[in-house]
C-alpha atoms as a PDB file:
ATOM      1  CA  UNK A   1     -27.342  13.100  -1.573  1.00  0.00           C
ATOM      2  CA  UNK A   2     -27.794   9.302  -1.284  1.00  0.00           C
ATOM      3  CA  UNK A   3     -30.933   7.412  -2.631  1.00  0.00           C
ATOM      4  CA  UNK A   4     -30.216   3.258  -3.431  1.00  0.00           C
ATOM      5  CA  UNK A   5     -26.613   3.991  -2.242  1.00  0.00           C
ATOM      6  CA  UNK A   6     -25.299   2.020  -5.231  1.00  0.00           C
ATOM      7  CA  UNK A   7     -22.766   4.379  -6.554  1.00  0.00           C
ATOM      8  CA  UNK A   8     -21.499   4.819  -3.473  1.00  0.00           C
ATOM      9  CA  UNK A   9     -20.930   1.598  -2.298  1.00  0.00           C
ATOM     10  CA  UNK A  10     -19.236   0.852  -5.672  1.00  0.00           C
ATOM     11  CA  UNK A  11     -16.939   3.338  -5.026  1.00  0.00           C
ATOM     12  CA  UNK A  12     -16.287   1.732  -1.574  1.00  0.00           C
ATOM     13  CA  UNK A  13     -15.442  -1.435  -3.558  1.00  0.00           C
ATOM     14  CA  UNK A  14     -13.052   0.486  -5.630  1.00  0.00           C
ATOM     15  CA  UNK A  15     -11.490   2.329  -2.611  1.00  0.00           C
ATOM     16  CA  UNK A  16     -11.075  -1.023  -0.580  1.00  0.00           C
ATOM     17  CA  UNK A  17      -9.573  -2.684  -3.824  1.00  0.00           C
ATOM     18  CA  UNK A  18      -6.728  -0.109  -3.917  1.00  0.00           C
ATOM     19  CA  UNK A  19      -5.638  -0.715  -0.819  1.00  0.00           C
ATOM     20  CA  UNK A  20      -8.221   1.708   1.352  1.00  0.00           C
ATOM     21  CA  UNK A  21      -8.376   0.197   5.157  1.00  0.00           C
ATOM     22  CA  UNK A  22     -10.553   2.558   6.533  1.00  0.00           C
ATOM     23  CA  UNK A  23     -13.827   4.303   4.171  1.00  0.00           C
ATOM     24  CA  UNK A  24     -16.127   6.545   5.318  1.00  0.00           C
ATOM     25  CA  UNK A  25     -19.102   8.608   3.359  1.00  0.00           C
ATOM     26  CA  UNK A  26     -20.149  12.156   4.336  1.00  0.00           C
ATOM     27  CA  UNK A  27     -23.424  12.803   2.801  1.00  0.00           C
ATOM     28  CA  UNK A  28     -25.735  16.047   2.830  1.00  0.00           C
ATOM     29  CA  UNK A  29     -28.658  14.472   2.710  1.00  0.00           C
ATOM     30  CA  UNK A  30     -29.626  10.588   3.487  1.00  0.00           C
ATOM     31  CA  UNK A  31     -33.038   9.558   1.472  1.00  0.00           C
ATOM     32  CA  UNK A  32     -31.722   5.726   1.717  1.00  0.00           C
ATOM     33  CA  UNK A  33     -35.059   4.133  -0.593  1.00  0.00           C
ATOM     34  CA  UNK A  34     -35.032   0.805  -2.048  1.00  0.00           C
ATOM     35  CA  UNK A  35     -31.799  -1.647  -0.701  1.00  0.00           C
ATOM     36  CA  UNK A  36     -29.889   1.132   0.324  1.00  0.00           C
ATOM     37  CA  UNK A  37     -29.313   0.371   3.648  1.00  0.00           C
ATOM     38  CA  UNK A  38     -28.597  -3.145   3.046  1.00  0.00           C
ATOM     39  CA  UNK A  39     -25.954  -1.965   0.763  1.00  0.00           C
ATOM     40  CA  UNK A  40     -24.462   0.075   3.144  1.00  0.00           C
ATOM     41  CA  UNK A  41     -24.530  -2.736   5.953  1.00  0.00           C
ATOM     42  CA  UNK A  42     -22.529  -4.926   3.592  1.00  0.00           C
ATOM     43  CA  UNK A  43     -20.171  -2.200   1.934  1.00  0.00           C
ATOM     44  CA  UNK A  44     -16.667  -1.455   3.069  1.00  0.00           C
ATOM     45  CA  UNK A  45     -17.905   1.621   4.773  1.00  0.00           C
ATOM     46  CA  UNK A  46     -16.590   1.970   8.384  1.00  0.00           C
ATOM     47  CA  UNK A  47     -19.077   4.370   8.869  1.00  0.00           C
ATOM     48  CA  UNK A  48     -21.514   6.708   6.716  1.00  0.00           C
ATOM     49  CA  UNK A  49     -21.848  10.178   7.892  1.00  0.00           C
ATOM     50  CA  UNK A  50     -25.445  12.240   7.198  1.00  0.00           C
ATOM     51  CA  UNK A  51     -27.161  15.055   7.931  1.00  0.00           C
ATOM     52  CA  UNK A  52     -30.370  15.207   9.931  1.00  0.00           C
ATOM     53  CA  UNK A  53     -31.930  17.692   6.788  1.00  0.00           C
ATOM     54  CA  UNK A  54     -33.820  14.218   6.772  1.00  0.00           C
ATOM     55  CA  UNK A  55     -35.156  12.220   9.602  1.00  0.00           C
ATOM     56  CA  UNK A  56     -32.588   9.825   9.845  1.00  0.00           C
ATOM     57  CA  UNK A  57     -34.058   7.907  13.830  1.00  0.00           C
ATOM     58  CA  UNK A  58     -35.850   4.707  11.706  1.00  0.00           C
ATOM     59  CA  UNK A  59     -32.746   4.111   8.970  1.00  0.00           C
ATOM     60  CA  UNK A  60     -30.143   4.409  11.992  1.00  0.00           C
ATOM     61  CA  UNK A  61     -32.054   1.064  13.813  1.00  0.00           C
ATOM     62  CA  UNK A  62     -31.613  -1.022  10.764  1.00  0.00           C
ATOM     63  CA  UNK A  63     -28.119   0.734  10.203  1.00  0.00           C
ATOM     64  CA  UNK A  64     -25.187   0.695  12.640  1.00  0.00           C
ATOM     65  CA  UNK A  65     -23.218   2.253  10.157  1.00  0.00           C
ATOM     66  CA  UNK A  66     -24.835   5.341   9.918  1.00  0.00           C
ATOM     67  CA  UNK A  67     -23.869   8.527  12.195  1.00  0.00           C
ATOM     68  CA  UNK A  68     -25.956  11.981  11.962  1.00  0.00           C
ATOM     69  CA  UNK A  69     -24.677  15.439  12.548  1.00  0.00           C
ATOM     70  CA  UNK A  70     -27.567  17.897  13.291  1.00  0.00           C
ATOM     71  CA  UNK A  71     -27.238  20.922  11.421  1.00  0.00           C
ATOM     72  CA  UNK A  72     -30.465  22.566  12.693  1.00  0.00           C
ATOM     73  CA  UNK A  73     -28.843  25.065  14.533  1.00  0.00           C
ATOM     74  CA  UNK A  74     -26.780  26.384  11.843  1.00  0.00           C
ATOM     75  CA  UNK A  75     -29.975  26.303   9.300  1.00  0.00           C
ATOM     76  CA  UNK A  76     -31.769  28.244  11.735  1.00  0.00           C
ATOM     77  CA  UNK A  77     -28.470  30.460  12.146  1.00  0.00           C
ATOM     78  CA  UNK A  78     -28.766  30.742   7.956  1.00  0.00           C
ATOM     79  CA  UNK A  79     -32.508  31.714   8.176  1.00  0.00           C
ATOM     80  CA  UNK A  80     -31.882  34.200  11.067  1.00  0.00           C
ATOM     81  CA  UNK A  81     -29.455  35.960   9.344  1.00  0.00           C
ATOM     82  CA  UNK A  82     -30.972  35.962   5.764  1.00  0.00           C
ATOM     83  CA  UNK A  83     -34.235  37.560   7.748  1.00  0.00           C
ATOM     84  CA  UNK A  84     -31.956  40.297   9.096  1.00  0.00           C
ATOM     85  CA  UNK A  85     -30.045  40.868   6.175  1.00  0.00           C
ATOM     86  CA  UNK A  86     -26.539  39.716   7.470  1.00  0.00           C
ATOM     87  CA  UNK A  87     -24.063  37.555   5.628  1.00  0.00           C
ATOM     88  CA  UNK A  88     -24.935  34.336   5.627  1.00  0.00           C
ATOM     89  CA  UNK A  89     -21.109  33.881   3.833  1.00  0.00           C
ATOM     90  CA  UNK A  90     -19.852  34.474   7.314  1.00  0.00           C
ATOM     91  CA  UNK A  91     -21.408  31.024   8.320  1.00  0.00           C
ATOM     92  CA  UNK A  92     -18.757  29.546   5.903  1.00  0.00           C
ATOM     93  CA  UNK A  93     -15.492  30.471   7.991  1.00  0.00           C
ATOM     94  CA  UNK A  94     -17.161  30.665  11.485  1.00  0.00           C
ATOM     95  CA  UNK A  95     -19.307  28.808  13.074  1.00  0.00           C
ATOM     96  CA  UNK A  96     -21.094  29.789  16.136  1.00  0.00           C
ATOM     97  CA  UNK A  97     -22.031  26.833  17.967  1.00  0.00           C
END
């Protein structure tokens, strides 16, 4: 989870000072209040990768950075299977989209 996206981008200052040429994020979910996307605009980031558990369509037009994986297929895979009673475990090793 990111919020102000100031720990994060610190740590992109760290990775960049130790030689890092290429730094990416992979969040779960993208809340982005406050200067966060600023901060990520002028981080080291090449990109920052986040779910779409959040709408993510107004951050991404002030963002370029940002890329979005939608994962509502396998939540409603999770959910379909948890209604059935079927492992939901099995989602962790195969994925059926």
């Amino acid at each position: 989870m990111a919020d102000t996206c100031g720990t994060i981008c610190l740590a992109a200052d760290k990775l960049a000072e130790a030689g890092a040429r290429k730094i990416y994020a992979i969040l779960t979910h993208g809340i982005f209040s406050g200067p966060a996307l600023q901060r990520i605009n002028n981080s080291n980031f090449e990109a920052v990768v986040v779910t779409n558990s959040m709408p993510q369509e107004a951050h991404m037009k002030i963002c370029d950075k940002l890329r979005v994986i939608d994962v509502s297929m396998m939540f409603a895979e999770a959910v379909r299977r948890t209604h059935n009673g079927e492992s939901v475990s099995y989602l962790f090793s195969n994925v059926p989209y």
